[in-house]
N, C-alpha and C. Protein backbone atom coordinates (compact mmCIF):
# COMPACT_ATOMS: atom_id res chain seq x y z
N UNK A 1 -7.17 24.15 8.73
CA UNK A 1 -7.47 23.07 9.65
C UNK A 1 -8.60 22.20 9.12
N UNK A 2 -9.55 22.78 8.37
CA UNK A 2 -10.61 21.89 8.13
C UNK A 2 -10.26 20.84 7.00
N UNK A 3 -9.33 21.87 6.38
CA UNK A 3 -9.12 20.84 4.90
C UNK A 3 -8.33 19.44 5.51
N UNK A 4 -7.33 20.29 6.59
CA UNK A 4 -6.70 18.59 7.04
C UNK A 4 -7.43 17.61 7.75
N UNK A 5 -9.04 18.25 8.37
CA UNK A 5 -9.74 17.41 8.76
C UNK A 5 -10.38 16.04 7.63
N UNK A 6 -10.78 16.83 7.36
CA UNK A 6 -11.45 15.92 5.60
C UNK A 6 -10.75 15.08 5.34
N UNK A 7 -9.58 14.67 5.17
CA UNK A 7 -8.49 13.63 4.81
C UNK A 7 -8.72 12.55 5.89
N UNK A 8 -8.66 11.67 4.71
CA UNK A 8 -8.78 9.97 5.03
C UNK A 8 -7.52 9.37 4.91
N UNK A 9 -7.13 9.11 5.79
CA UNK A 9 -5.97 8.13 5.89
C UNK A 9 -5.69 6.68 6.38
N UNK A 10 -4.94 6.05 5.71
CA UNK A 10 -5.05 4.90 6.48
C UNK A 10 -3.30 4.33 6.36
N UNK A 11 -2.73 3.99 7.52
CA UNK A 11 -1.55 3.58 7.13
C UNK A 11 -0.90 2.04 7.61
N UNK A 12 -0.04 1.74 6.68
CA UNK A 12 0.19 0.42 6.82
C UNK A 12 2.14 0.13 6.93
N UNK A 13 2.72 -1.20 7.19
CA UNK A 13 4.04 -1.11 7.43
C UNK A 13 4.21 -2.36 6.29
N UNK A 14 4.88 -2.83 5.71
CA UNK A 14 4.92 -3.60 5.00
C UNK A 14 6.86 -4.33 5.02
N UNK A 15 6.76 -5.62 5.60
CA UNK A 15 8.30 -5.48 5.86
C UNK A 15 8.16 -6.56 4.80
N UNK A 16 9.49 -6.54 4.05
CA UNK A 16 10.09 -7.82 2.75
C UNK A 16 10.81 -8.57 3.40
N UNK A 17 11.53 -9.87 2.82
CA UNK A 17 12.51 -10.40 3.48
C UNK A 17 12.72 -11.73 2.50
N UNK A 18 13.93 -11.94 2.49
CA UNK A 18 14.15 -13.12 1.95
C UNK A 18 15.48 -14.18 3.04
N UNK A 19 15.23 -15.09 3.25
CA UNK A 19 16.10 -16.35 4.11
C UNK A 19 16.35 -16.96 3.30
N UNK A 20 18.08 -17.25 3.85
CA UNK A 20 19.61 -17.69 3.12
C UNK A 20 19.23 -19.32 2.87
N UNK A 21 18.09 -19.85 3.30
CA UNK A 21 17.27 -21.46 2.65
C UNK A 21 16.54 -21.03 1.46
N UNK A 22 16.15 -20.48 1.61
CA UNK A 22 14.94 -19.94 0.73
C UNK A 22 14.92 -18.67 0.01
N UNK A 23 15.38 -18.38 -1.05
CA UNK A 23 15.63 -17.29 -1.67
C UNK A 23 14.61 -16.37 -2.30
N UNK A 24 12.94 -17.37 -2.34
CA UNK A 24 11.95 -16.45 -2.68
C UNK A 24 11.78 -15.71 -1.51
N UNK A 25 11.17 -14.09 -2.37
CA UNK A 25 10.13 -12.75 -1.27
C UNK A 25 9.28 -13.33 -0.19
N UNK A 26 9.29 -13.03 1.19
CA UNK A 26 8.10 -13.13 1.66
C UNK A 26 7.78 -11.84 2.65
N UNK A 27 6.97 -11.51 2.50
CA UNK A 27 6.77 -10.22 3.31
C UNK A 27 5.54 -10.62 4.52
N UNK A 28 5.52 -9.40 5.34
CA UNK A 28 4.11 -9.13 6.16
C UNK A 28 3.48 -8.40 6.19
N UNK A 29 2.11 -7.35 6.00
CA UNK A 29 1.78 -5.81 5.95
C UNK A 29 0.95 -6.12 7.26
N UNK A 30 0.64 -5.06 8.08
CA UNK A 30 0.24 -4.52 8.83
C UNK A 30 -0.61 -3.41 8.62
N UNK A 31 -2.20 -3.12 9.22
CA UNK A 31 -2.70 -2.02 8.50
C UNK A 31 -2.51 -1.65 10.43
N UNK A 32 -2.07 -0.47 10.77
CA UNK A 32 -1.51 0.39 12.04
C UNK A 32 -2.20 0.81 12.74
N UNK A 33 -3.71 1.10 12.63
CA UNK A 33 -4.69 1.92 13.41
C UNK A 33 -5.33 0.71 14.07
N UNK A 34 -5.27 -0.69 13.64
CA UNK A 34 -6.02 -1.74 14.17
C UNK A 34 -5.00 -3.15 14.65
N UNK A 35 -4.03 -2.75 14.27
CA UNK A 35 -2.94 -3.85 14.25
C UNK A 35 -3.35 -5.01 13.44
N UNK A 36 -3.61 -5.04 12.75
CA UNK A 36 -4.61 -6.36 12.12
C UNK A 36 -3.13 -6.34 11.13
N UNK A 37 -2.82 -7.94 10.78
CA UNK A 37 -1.65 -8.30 10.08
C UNK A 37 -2.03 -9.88 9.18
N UNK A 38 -1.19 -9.41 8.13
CA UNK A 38 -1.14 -10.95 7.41
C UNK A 38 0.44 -11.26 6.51
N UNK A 39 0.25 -12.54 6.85
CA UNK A 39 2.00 -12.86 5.74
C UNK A 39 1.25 -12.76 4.51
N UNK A 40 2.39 -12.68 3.35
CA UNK A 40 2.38 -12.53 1.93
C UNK A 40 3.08 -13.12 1.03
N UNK A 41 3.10 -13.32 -0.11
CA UNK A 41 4.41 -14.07 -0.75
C UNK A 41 3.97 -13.36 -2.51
N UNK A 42 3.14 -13.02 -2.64
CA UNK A 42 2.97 -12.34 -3.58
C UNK A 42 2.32 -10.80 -3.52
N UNK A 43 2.31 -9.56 -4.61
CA UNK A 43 1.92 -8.53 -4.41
C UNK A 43 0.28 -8.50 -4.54
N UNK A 44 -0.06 -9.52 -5.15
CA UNK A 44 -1.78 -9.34 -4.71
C UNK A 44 -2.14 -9.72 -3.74
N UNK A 45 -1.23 -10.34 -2.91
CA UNK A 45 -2.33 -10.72 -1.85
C UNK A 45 -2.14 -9.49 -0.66
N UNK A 46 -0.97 -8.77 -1.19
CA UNK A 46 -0.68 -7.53 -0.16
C UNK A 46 -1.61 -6.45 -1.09
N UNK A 47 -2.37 -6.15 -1.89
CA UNK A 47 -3.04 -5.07 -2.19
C UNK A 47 -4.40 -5.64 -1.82
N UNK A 48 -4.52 -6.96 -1.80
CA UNK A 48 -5.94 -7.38 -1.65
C UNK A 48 -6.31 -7.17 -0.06
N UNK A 49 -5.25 -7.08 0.62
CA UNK A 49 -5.47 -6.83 2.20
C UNK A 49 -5.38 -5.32 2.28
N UNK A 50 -4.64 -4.17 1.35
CA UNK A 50 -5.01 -2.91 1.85
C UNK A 50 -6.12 -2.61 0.85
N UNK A 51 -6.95 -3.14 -0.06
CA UNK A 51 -8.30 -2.94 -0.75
C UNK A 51 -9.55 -3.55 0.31
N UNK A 52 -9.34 -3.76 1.28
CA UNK A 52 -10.19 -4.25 2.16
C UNK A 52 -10.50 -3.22 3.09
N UNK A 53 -9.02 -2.18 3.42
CA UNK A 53 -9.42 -0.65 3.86
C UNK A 53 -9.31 0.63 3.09
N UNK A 54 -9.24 0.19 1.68
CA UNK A 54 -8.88 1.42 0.50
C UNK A 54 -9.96 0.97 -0.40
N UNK A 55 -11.17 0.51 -0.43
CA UNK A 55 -11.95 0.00 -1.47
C UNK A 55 -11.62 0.14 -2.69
N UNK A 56 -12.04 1.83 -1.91
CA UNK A 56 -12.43 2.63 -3.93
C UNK A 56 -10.86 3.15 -4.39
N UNK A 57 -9.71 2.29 -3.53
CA UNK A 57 -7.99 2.41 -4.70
C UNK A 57 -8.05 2.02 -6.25
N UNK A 58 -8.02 2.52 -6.69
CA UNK A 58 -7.71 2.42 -8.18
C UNK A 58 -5.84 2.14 -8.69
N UNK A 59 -5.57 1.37 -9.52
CA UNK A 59 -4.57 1.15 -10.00
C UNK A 59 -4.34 2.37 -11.21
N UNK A 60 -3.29 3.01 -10.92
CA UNK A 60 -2.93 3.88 -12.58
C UNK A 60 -3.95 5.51 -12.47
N UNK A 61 -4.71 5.34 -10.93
CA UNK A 61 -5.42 6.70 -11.07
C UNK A 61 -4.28 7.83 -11.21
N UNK A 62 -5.10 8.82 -11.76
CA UNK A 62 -4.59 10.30 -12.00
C UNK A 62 -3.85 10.87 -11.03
N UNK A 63 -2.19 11.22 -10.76
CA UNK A 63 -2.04 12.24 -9.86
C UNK A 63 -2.50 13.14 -8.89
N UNK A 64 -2.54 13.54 -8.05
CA UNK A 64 -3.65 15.02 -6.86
C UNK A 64 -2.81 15.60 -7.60
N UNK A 65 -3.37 17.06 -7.71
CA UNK A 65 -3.33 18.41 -8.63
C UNK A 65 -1.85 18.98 -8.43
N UNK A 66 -1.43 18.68 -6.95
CA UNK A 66 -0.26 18.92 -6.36
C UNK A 66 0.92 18.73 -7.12
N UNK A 67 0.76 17.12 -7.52
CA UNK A 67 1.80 15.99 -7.80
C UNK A 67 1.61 15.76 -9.17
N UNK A 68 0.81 16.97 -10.29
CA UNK A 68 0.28 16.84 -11.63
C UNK A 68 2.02 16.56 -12.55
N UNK A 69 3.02 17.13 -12.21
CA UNK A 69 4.20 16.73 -12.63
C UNK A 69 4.77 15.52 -12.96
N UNK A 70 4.24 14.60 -11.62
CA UNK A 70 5.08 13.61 -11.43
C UNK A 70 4.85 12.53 -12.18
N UNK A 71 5.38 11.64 -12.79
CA UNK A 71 5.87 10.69 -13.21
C UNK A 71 5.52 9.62 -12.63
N UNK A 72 4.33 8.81 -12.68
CA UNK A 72 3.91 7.33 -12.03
C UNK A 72 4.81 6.52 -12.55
N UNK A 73 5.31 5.65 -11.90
CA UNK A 73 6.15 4.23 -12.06
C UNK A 73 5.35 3.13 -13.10
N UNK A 74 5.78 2.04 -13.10
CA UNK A 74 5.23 0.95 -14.16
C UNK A 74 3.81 0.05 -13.33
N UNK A 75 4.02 0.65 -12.41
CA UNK A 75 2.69 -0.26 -11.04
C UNK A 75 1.71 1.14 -11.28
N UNK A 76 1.91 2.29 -11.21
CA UNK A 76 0.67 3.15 -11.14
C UNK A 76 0.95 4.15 -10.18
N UNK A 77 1.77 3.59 -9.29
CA UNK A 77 2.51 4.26 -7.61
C UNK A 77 3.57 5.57 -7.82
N UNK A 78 3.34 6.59 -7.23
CA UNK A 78 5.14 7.78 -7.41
C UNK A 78 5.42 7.16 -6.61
């Protein structure tokens, strides 16, 4: 119980979308504990809004000890 206390979480919804006028991405993220929301049209401006509640996120950090197997993608993300 304590260890699951210690954990920091923060979670967010992130919807994509593209319209049959307009064929570029535009998304919205949502960070969930505050409802606080913004539109997007590129991926920095959606990491620059969850680095505002993830400071110290790092791009390309190391796996948890758990997940030492896995295979990061070309972004840094499993």
């Amino acid at each position: 119980m304590d260890e699951y206390q210690s954990l920091i979480r923060e979670t967010f919804v992130v919807r994509l979308w593209r319209e049959a006028v307009n064929p570029a991405w535009r998304g919205q993220i949502v960070h969930l504990p505050d409802q606080e929301s913004i539109p997007f049209t590129t991926l920095a401006e959606a990491e620059a809004f969850i680095r505002r509640f993830v400071p110290d996120m790092r791009a390309h950090q190391p796996p948890p000890a758990e997940d030492a197997g896995a295979a990061p993608n070309e972004t840094g993300w499993l």
